[in-house]
C-alpha atoms as a PDB file:
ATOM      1  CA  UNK A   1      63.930 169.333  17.078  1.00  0.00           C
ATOM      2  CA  UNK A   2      62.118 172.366  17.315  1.00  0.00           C
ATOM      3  CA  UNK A   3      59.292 172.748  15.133  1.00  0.00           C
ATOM      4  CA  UNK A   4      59.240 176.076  12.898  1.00  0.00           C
ATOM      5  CA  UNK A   5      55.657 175.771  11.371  1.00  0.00           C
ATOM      6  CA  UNK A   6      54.730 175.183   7.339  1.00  0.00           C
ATOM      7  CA  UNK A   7      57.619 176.741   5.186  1.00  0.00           C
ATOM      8  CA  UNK A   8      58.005 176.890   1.589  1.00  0.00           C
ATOM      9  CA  UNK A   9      59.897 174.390   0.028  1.00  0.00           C
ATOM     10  CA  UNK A  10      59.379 174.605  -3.346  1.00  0.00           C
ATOM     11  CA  UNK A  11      56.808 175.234  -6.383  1.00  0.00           C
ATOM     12  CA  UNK A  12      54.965 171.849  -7.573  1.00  0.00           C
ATOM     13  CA  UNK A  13      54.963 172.988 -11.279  1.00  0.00           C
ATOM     14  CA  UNK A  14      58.714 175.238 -10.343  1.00  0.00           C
ATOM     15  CA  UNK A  15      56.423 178.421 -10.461  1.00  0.00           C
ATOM     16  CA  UNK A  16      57.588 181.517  -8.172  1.00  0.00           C
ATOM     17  CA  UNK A  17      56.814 181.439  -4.352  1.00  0.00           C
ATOM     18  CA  UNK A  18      55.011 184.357  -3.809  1.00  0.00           C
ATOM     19  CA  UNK A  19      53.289 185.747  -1.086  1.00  0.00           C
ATOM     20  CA  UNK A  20      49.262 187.389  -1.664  1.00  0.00           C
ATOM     21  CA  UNK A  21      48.060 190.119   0.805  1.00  0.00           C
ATOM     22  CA  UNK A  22      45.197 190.016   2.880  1.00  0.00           C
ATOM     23  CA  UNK A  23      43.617 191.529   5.470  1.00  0.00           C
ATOM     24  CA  UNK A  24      43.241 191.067   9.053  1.00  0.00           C
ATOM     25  CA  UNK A  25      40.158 192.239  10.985  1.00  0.00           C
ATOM     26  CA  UNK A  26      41.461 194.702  13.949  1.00  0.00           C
ATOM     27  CA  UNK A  27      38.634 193.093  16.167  1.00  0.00           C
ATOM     28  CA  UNK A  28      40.726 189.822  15.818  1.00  0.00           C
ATOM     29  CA  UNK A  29      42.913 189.609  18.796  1.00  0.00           C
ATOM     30  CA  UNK A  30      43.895 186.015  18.241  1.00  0.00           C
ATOM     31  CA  UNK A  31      48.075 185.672  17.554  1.00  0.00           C
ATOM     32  CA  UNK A  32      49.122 184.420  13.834  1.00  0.00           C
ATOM     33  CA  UNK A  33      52.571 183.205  13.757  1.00  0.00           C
ATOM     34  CA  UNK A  34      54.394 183.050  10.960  1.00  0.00           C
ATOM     35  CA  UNK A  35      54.631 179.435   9.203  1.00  0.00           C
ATOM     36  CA  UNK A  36      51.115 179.085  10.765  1.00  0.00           C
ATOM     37  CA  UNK A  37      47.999 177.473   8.335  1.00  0.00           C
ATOM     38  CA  UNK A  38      45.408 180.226   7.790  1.00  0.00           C
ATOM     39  CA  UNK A  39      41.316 180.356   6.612  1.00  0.00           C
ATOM     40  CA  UNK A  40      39.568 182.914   5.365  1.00  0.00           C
ATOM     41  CA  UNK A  41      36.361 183.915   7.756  1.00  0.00           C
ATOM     42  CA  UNK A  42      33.726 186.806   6.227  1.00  0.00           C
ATOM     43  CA  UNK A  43      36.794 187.914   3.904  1.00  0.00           C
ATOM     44  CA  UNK A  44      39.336 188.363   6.903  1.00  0.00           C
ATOM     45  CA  UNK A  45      42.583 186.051   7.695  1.00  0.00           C
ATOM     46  CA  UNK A  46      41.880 183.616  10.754  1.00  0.00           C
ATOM     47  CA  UNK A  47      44.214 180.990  12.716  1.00  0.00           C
ATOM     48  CA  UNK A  48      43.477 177.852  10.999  1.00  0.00           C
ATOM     49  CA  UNK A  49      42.138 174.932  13.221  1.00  0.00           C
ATOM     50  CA  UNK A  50      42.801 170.971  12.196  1.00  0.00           C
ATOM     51  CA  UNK A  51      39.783 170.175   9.766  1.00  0.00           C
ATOM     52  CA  UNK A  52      39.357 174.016   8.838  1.00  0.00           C
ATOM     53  CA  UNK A  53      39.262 174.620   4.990  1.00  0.00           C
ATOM     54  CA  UNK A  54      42.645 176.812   4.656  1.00  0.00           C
ATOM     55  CA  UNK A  55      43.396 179.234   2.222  1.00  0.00           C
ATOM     56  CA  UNK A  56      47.365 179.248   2.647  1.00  0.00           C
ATOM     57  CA  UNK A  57      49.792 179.859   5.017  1.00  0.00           C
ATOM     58  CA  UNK A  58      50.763 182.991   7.163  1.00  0.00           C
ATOM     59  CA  UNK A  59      54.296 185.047   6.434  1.00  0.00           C
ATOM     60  CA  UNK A  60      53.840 188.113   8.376  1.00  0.00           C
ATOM     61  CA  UNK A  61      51.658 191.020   8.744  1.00  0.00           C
ATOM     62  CA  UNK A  62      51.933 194.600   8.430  1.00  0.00           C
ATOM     63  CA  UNK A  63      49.949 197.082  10.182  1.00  0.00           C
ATOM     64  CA  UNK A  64      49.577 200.863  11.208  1.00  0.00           C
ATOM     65  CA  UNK A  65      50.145 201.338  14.962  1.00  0.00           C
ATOM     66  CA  UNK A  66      48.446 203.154  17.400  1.00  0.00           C
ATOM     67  CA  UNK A  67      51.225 206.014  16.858  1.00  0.00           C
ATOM     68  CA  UNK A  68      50.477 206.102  13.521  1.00  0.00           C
ATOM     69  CA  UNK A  69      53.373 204.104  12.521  1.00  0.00           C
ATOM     70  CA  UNK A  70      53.556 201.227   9.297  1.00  0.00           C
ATOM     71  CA  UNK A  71      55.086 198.146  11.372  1.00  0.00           C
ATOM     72  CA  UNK A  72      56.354 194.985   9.812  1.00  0.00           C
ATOM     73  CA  UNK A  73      55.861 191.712  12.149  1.00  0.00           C
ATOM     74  CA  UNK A  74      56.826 188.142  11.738  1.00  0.00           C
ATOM     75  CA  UNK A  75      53.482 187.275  13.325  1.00  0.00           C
ATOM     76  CA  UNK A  76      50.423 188.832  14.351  1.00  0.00           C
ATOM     77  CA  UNK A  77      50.156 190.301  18.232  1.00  0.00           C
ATOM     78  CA  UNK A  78      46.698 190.952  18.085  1.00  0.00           C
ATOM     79  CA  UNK A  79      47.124 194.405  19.045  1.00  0.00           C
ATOM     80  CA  UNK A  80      43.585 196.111  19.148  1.00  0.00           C
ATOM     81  CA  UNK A  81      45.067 199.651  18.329  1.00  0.00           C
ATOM     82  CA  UNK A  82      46.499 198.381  14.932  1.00  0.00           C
ATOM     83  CA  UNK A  83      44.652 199.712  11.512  1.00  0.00           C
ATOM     84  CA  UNK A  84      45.645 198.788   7.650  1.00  0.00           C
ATOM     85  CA  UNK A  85      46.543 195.375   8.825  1.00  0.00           C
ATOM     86  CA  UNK A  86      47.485 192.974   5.827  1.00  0.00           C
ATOM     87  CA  UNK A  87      48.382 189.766   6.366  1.00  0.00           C
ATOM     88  CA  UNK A  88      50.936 187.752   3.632  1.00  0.00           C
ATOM     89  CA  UNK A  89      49.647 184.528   2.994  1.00  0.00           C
ATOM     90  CA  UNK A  90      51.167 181.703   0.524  1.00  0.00           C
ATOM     91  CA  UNK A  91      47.989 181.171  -1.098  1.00  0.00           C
ATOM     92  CA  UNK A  92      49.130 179.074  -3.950  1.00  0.00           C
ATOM     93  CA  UNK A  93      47.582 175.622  -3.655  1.00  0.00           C
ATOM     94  CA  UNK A  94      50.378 174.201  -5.717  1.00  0.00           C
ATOM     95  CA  UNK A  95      52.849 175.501  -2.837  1.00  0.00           C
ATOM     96  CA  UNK A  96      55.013 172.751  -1.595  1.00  0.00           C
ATOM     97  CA  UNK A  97      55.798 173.101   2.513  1.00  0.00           C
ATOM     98  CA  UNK A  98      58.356 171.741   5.023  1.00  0.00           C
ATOM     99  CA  UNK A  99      57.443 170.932   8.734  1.00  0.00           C
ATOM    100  CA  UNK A 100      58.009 168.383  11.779  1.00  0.00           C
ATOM    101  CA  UNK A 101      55.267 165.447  11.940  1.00  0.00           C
ATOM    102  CA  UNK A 102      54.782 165.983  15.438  1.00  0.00           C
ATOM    103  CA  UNK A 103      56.343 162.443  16.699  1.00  0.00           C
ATOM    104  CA  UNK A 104      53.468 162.089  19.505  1.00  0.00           C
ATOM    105  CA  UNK A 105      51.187 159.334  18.873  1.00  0.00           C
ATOM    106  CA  UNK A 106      52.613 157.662  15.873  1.00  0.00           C
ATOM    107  CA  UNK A 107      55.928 158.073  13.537  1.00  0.00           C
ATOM    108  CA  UNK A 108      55.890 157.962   9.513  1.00  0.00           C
ATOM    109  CA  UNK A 109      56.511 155.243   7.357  1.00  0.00           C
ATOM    110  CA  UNK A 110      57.555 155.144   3.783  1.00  0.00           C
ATOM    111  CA  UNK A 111      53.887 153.715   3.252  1.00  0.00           C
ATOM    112  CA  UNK A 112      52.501 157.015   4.589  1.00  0.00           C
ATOM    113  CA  UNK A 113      53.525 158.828   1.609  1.00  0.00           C
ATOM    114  CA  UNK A 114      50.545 160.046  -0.280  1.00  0.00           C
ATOM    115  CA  UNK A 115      48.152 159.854   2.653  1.00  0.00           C
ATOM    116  CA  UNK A 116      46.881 162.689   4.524  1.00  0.00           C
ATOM    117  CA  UNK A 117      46.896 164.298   8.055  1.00  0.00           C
ATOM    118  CA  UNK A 118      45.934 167.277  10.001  1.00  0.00           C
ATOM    119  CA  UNK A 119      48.339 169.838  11.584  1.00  0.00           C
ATOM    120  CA  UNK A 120      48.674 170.036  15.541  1.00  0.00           C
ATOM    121  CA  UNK A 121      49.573 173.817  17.036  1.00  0.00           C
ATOM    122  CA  UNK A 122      52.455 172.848  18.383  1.00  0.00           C
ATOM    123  CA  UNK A 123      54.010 175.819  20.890  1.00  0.00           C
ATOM    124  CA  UNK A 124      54.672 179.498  18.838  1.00  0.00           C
ATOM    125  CA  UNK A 125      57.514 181.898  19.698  1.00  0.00           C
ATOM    126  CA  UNK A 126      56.671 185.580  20.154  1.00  0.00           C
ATOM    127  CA  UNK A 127      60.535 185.824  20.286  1.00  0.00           C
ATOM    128  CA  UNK A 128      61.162 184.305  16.901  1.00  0.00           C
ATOM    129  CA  UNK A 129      57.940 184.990  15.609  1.00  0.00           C
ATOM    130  CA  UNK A 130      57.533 181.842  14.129  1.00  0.00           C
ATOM    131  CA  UNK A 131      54.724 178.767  14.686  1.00  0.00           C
ATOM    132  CA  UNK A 132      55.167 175.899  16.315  1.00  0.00           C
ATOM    133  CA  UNK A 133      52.518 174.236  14.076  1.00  0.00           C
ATOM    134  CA  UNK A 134      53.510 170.309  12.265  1.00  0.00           C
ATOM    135  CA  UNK A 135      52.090 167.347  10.967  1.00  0.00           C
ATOM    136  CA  UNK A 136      49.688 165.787  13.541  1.00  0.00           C
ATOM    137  CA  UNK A 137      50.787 161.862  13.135  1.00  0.00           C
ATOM    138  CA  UNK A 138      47.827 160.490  14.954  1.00  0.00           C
ATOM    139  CA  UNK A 139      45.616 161.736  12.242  1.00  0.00           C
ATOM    140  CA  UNK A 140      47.490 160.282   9.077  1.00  0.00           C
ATOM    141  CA  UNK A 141      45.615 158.048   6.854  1.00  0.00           C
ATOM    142  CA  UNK A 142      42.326 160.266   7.297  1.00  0.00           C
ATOM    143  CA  UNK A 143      41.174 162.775   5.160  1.00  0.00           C
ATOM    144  CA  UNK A 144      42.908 165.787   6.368  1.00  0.00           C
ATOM    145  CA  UNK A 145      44.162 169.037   5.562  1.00  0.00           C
ATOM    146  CA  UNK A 146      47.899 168.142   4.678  1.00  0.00           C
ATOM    147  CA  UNK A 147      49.022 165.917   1.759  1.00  0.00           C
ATOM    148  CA  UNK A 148      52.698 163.796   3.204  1.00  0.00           C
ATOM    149  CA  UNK A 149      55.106 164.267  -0.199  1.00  0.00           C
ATOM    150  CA  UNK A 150      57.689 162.658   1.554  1.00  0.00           C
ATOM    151  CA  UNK A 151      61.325 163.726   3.537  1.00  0.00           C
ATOM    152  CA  UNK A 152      62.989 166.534   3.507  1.00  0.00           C
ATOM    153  CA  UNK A 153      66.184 166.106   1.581  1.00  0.00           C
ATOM    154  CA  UNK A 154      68.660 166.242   3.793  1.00  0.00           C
ATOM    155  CA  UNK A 155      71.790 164.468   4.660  1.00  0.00           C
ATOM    156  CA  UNK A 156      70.395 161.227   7.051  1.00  0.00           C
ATOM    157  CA  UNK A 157      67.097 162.250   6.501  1.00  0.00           C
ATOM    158  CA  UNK A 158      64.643 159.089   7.514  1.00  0.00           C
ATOM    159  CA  UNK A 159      61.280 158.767   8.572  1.00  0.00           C
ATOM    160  CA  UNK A 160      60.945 157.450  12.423  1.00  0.00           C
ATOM    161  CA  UNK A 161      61.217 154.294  13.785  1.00  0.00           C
ATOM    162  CA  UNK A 162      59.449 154.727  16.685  1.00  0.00           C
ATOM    163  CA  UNK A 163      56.995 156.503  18.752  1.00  0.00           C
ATOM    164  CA  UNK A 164      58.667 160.044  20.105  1.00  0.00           C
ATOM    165  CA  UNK A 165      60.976 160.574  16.889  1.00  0.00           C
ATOM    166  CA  UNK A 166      60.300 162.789  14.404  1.00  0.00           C
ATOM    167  CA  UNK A 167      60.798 163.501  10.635  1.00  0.00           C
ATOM    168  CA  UNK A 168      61.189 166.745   9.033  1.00  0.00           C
ATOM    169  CA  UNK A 169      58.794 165.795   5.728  1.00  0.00           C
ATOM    170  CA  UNK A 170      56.960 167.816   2.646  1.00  0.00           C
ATOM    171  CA  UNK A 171      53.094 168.308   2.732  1.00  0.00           C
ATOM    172  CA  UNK A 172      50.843 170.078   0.011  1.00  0.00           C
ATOM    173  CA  UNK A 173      47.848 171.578   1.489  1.00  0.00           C
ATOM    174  CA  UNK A 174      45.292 169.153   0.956  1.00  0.00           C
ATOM    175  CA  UNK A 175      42.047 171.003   2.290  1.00  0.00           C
ATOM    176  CA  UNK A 176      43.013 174.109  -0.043  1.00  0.00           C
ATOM    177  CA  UNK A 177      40.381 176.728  -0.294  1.00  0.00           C
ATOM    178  CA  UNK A 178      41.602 177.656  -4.164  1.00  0.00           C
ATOM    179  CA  UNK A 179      42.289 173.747  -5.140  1.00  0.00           C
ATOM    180  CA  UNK A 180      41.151 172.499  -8.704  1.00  0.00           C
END
């Protein structure tokens, strides 16, 4: 299955999904792909590492290019030339999110449900544009940046049932920079 990052699934409370602009610093040459988890760093959108306090998760960017061109992108190149670059973020802490659980080390239970875990990188897609980011099962059961909600509802959805199969599931950002 290949993994497509955080996406949103739904409001908590039903509330609108909406996205909140940000900005990107144009010394940051680091890619953001879309469905990737995001922090804030001196006011500017960074790549979000496991344990990192986030502040959402990325949908795209937009940017003036060195031509002097306003440029829509599913992720973030890096490009050094780039000015006016805003970043979309889902910022909403009461955002719910699909993803993989990663499948490596361990597989989810039904008894993982309202633990937490970190997210894993996973590998992005400059063709697609999209992360490769999911739910890092070795890390489950510590206190970690992603709330487990449960499985995706989907026709034979199940959790695994052994080490190497994976789940598509539904995480709240736990480590939320806006959480009450």
């Amino acid at each position: 299955m290949a993994a497509y990052g955080f996406k949103p699934h739904r409001h908590l409370s039903g509330g609108v999904i909406r996205e909140q602009e940000y900005l990107i610093s144009a010394a940051y040459t680091t890619k953001i792909h879309t469905g990737a988890p995001v922090k804030l760093a001196s006011g500017y959108i960074n790549l979000a590492a496991a344990g990192d306090t986030m502040v959402g998760i990325f949908g795209g960017v937009s940017y003036v290019n060195a031509a002097g061109e306003t440029k829509f992108s599913r992720y973030w190149t890096g490009e050094t030339s780039a000015t006016n670059i805003k970043a979309l973020v889902y910022d909403d802490p009461d955002i719910l999110f699909s993803c993989y659980d990663d499948g490596v080390a361990d597989y989810l239970t039904q008894a993982d449900v309202g633990t937490t875990g970190d997210h894993v990188a996973g590998t992005a897609s400059d063709i697609t544009g999209v992360s490769g980011a999911m739910l890092d099962t070795s890390t489950v059961g510590t206190d970690a940046g992603f709330r487990l909600i449960g499985l995706v509802p989907l026709p034979g959805a199940a959790f695994g049932t052994a080490n190497g199969t994976q789940a598509e599931v539904i995480v709240l950002i736990n480590e939320h920079l806006y959480a009450r």
